[in-house]
Protein backbone atom coordinates (compact mmCIF):
# COMPACT_ATOMS: atom_id res chain seq x y z
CA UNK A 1 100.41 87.24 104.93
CA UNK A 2 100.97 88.95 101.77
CA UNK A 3 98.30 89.42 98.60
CA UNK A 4 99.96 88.56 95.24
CA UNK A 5 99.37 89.62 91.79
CA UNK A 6 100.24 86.60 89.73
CA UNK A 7 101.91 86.35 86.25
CA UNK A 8 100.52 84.69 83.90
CA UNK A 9 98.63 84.73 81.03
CA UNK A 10 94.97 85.59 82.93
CA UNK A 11 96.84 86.96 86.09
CA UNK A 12 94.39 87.00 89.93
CA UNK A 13 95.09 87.57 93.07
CA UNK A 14 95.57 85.39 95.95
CA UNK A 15 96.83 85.35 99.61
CA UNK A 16 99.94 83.83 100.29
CA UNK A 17 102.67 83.70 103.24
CA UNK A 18 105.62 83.61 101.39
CA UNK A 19 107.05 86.42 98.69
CA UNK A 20 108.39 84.17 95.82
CA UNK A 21 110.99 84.88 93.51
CA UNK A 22 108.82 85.07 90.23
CA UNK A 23 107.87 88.51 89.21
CA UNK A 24 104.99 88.82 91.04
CA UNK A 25 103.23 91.74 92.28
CA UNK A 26 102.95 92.02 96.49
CA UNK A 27 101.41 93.80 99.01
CA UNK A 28 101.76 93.04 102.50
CA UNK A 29 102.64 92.08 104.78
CA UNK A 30 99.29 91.96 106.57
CA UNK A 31 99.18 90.86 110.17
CA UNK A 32 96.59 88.56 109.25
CA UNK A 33 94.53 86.52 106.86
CA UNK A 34 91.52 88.06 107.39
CA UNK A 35 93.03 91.74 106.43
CA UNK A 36 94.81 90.25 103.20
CA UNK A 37 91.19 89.08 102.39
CA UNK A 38 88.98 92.21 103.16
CA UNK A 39 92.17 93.92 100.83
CA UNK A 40 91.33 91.93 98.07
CA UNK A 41 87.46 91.96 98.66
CA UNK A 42 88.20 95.96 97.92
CA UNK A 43 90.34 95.51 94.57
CA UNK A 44 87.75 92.53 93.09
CA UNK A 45 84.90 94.77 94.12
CA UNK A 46 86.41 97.76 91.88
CA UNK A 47 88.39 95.58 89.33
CA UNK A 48 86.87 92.77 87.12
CA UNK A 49 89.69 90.57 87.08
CA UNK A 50 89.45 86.74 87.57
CA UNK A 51 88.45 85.45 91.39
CA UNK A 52 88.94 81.83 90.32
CA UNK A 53 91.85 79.75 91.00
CA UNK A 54 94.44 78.11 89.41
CA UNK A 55 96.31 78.74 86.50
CA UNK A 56 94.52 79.35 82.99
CA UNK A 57 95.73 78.88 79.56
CA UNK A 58 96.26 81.51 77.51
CA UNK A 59 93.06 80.03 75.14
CA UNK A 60 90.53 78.94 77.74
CA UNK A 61 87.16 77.04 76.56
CA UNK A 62 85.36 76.87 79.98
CA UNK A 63 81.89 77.91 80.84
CA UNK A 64 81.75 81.34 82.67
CA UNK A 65 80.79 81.75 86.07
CA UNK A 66 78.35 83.44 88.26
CA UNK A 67 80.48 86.85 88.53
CA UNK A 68 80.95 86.80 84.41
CA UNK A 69 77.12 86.77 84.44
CA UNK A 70 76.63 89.38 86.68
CA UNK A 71 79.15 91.29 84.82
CA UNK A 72 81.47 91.51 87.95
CA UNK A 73 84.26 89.79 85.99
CA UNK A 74 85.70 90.12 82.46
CA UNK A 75 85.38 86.25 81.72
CA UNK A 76 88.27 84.91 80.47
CA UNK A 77 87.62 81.41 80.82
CA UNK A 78 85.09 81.11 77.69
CA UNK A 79 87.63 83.37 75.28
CA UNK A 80 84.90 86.63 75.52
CA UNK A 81 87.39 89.02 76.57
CA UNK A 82 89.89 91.14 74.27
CA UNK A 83 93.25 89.85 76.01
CA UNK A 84 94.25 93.64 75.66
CA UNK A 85 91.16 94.58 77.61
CA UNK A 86 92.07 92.40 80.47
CA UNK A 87 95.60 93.48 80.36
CA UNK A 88 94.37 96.95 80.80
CA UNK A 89 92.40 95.67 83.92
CA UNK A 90 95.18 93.73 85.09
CA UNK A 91 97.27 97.18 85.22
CA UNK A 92 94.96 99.49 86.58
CA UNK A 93 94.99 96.63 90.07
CA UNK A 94 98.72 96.65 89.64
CA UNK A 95 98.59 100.45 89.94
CA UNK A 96 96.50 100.06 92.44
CA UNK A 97 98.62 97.48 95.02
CA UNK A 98 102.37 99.29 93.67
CA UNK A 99 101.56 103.04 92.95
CA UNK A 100 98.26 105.03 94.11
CA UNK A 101 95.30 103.40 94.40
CA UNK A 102 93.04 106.22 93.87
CA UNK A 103 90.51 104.97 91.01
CA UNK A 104 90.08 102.39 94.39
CA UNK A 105 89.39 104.91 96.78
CA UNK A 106 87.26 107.36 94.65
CA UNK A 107 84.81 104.19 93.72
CA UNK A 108 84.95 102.62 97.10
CA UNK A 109 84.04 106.08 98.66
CA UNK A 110 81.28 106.70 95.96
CA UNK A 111 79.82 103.42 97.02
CA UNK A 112 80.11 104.45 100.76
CA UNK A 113 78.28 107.48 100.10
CA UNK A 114 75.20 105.44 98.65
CA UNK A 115 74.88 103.36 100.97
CA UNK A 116 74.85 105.87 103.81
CA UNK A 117 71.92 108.00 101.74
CA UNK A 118 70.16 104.57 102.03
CA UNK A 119 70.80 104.25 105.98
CA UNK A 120 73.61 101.08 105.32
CA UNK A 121 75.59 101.95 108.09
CA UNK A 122 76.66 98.46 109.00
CA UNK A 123 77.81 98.27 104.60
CA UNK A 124 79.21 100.73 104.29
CA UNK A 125 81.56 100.74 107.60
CA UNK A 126 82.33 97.06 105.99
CA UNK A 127 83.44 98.63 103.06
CA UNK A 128 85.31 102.05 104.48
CA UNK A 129 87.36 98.61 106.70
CA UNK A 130 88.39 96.99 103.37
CA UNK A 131 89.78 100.01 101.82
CA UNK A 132 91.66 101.02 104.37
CA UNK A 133 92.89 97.42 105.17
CA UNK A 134 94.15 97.69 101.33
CA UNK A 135 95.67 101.26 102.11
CA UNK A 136 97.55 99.90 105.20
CA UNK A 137 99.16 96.99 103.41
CA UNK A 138 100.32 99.03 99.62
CA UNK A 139 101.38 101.99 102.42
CA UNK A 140 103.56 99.54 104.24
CA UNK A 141 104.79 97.74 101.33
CA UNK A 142 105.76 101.56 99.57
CA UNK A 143 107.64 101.93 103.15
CA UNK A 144 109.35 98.98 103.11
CA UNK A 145 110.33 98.80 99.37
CA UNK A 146 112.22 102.74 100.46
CA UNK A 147 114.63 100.50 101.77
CA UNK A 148 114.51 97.22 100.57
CA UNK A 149 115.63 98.90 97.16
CA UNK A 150 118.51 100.24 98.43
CA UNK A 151 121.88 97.95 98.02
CA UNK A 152 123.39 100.44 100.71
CA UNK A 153 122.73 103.63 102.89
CA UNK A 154 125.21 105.39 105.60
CA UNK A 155 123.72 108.04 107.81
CA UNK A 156 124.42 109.67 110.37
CA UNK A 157 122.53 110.70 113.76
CA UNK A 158 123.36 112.99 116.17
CA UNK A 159 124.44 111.44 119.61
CA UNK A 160 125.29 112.64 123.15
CA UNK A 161 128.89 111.53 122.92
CA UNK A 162 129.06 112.67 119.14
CA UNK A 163 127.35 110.48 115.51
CA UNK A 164 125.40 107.66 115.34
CA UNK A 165 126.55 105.88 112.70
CA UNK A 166 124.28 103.14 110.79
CA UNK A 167 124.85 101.06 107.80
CA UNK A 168 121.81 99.58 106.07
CA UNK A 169 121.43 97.35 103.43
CA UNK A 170 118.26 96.20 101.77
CA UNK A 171 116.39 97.14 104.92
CA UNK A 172 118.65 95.48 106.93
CA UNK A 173 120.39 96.95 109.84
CA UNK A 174 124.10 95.75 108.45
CA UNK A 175 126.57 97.94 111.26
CA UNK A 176 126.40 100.57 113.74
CA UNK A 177 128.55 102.41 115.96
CA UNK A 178 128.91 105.74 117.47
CA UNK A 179 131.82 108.35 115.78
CA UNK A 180 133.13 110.54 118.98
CA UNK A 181 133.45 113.59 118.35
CA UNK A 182 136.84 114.91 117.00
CA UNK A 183 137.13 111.94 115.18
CA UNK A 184 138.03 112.47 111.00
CA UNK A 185 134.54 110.98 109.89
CA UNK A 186 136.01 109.39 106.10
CA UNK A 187 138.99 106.72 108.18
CA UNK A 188 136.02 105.63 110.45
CA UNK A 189 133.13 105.61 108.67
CA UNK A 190 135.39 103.34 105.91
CA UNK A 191 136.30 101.22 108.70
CA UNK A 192 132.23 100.92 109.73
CA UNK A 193 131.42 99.54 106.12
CA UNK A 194 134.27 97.05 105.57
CA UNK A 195 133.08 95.11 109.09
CA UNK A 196 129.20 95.52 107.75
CA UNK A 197 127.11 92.27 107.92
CA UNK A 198 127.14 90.81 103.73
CA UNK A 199 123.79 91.17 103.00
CA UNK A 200 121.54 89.24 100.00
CA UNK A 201 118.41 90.85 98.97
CA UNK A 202 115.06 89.18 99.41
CA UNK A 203 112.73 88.70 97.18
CA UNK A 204 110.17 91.51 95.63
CA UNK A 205 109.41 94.16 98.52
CA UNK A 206 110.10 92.09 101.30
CA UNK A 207 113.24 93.29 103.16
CA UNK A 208 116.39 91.23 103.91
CA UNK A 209 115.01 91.34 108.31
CA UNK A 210 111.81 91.14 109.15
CA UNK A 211 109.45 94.36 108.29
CA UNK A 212 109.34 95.21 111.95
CA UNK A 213 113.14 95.58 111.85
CA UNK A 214 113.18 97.48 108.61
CA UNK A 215 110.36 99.73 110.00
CA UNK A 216 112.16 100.57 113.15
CA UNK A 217 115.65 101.73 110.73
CA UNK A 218 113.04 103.77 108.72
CA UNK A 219 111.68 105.09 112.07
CA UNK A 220 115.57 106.22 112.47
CA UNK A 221 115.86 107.41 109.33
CA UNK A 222 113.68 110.59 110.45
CA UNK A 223 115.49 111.63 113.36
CA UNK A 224 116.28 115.39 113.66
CA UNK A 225 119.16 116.14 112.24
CA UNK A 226 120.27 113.21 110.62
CA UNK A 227 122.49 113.47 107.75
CA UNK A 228 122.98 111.17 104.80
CA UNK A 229 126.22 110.05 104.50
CA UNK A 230 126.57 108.01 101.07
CA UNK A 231 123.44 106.74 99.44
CA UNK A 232 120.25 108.11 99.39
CA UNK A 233 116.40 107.78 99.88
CA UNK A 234 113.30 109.19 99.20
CA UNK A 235 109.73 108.84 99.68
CA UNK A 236 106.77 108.47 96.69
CA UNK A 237 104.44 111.62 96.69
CA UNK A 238 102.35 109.11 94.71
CA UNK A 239 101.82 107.05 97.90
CA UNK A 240 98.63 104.78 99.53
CA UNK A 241 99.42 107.14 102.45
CA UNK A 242 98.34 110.18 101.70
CA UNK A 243 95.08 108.19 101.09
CA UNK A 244 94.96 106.86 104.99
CA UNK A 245 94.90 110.12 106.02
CA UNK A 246 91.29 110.72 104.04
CA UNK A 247 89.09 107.69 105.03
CA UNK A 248 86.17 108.76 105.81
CA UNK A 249 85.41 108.24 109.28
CA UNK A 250 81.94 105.86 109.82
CA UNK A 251 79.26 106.94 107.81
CA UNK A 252 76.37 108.47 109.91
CA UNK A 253 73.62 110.76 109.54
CA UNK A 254 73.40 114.57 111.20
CA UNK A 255 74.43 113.50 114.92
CA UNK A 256 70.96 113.76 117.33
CA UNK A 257 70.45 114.48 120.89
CA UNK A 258 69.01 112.52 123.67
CA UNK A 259 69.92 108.34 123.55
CA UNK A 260 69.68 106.81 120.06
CA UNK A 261 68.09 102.80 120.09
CA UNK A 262 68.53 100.69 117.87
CA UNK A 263 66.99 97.25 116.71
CA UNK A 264 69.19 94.78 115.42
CA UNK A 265 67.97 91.51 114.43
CA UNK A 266 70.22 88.73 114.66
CA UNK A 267 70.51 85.57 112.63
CA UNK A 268 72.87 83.02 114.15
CA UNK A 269 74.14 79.23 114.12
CA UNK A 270 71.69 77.48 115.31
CA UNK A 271 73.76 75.48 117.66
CA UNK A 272 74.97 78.49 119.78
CA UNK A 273 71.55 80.69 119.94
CA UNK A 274 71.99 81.08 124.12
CA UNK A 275 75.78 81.80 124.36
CA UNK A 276 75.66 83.87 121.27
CA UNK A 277 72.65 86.01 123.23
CA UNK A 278 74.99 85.94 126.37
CA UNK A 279 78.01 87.45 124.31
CA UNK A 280 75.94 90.39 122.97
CA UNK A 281 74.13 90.71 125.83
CA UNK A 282 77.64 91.63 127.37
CA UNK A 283 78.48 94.14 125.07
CA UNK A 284 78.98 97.82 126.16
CA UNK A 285 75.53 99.47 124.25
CA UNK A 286 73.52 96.61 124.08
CA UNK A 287 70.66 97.48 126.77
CA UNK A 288 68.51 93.61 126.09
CA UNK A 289 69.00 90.73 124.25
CA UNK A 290 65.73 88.96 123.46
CA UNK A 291 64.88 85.28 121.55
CA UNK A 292 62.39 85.81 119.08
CA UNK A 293 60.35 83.66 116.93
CA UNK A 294 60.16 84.46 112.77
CA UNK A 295 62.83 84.80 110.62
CA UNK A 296 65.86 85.63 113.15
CA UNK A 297 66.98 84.79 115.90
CA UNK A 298 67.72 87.46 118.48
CA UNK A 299 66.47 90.71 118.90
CA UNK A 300 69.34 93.18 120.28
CA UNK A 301 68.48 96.75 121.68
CA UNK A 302 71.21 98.85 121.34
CA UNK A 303 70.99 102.49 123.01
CA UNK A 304 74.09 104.50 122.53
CA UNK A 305 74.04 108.68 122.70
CA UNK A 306 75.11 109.56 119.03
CA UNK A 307 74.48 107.91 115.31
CA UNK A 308 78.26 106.92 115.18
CA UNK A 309 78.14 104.63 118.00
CA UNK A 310 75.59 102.77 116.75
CA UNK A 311 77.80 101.60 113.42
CA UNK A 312 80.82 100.93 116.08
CA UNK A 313 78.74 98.61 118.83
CA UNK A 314 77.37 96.97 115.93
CA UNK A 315 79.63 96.37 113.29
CA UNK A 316 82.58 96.61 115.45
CA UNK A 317 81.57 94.29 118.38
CA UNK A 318 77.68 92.41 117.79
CA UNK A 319 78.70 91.54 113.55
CA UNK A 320 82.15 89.75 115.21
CA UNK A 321 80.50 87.51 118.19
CA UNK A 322 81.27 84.05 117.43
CA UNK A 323 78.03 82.36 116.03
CA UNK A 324 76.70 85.58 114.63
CA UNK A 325 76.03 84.81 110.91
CA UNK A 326 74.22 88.55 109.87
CA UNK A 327 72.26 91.37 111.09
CA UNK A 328 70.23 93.91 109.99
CA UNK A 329 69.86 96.85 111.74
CA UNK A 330 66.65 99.70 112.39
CA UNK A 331 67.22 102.69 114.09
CA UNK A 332 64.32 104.50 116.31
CA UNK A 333 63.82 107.91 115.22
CA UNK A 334 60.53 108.38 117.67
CA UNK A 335 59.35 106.34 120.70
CA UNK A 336 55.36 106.24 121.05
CA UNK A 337 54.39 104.77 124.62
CA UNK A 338 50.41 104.75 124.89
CA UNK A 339 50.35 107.73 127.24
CA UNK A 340 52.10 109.32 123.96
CA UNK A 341 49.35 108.26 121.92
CA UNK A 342 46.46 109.29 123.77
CA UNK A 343 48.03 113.14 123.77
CA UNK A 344 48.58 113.09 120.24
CA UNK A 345 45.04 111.55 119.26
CA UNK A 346 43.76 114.53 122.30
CA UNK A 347 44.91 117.29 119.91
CA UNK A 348 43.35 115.66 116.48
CA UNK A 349 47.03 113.99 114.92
């Protein structure tokens, strides 16, 4: 799955399988829906572009939507916005998905912080997964597009029996062979290229084999001691990687000692109550599993030794059991039993 910037007069985003030939903007691919989604949950959260469908004329007359009202979008579609304004939006997301998305990652990480001051764990995790499910897929498309760009490269590697010799075009493994050694390098290396495999380009940054192919000959690429033969490649220091390397691990207070619980209320589909309850109940952390009357469903306990697991059994596992529709989660900071109380009430608290 890829996410596309369109172009057209009010460009949006949307997830789609194919790259296209039509000047689009990509990012991808994404090994599935869902992570092409959460990446373009982060850019709309940070970016007031569009999230409606369809194409839109240049001079729309339509009434604006829920998001225009709330001021999460720049309306377009009743003629408010500046075209020049949303042009400028349109470029700072195209940064974002082609270039360095760091505008995306300062505001995301602001947001992260907020919500952690507020105890949010379960949000802001949520969050902290959509950015870096946006980082992973501009990272891999900046990797790919190393190659893809590249009508041809010849390098060599050194070999046991003398050079490994590989001929890549458009990310495309197009020849190989191994030089022995002795062997004048120009007659052979001439003779590698002429038998290459032809190869057309594909569209926009996908490469002409499949991205696991291409990402295996840039794997190559970085052997020790390979040498560049004719062509060359290079690497942006502008990158979405250098980003992955700074997300934030899960947000969590000061870690405490002893076992941390934690209530989580579960609302579910009503139709699966019991084998939702059996599915959390089974869940490394999860101590009970109760059915409760009022305005949930479940009642999970959830005792784990540090802050951070908390965010990961619940987030991680108990928010992605089939039937579970939300949660909201309390954590214990003190546990009163009546043989507590009567002590504390003994000495006048």
């Amino acid at each position: 799955m890829w996410l596309k910037l369109t172009r057209e007069p009010w460009p949006r985003l949307s997830v789609v399988r194919d790259v296209l030939d039509d000047d689009a903007d990509y990012v991808g691919p994404f090994g599935s829906r869902a992570a092409a989604e959460d990446a373009m949950t982060a850019l709309h959260d940070v970016f007031r572009i569009r999230q409606c469908s369809g194409r839109m004329p240049r001079s729309p007359r339509r009434t604006p939507c829920a998001l225009a009202e709330l001021g999460a979008c720049l309306s377009p579609c009743d003629g408010s916005v500046d075209p020049a304004v949303y042009d400028a939006e349109v470029h700072a997301v195209r940064r974002a998905m082609t270039a360095d998305p760091v505008a995306l990652v300062e505001a995301i990480t602001a947001r992260m912080r907020e919500l952690s001051v507020h105890e949010r764990y379960e949000d802001a995790a949520r969050w902290r997964d959509r950015m870096a499910a946006l980082l992973r897929g501009v990272a891999r498309t900046q990797r790919l597009h190393e190659l893809t760009a590249q009508e041809q490269l010849v390098a060599a590697a050194p070999h046991d029996d003398g050079w490994e010799i590989h001929v890549v075009r458009h990310g495309r493994l197009a020849a190989a062979g191994v030089m022995p050694h002795g062997t004048h390098p120009a007659g052979w290396v001439d003779a590698l290229v002429a038998t290459a495999e032809s190869v057309r380009p594909a569209h926009g940054p996908a490469p002409a084999a499949t991205p696991e192919e291409t990402e295996l000959v840039l794997r190559w690429l970085r052997t020790p001691g390979l040498r560049m033969v004719r062509g060359a490649w290079s690497s942006r220091l502008d990158s979405a990687a250098r980003h992955l390397e700074l997300v934030p691990e899960r947000p969590t207070r000061s870690r405490l000692g002893g076992v941390i619980t934690a209530i989580v209320s579960v609302q579910t589909d009503v139709a699966t109550i019991s084998e939702t309850a059996e599915a959390i109940a089974a869940i490394d952390g999860v101590s009970e599993v109760y059915s409760v009357t009022g305005d949930v469903d479940l009642v999970a306990m959830v005792r784990v030794r540090q802050v951070d697991d908390v965010a990961a059994v619940v987030a991680d596992r108990v928010n992605k059991v089939p039937g579970v529709v939300s949660t909201q989660t309390q954590i214990a900071f003190q546990t009163f039993s009546q043989h507590d109380l009567e002590d504390a009430f003994s000495i006048g608290i």
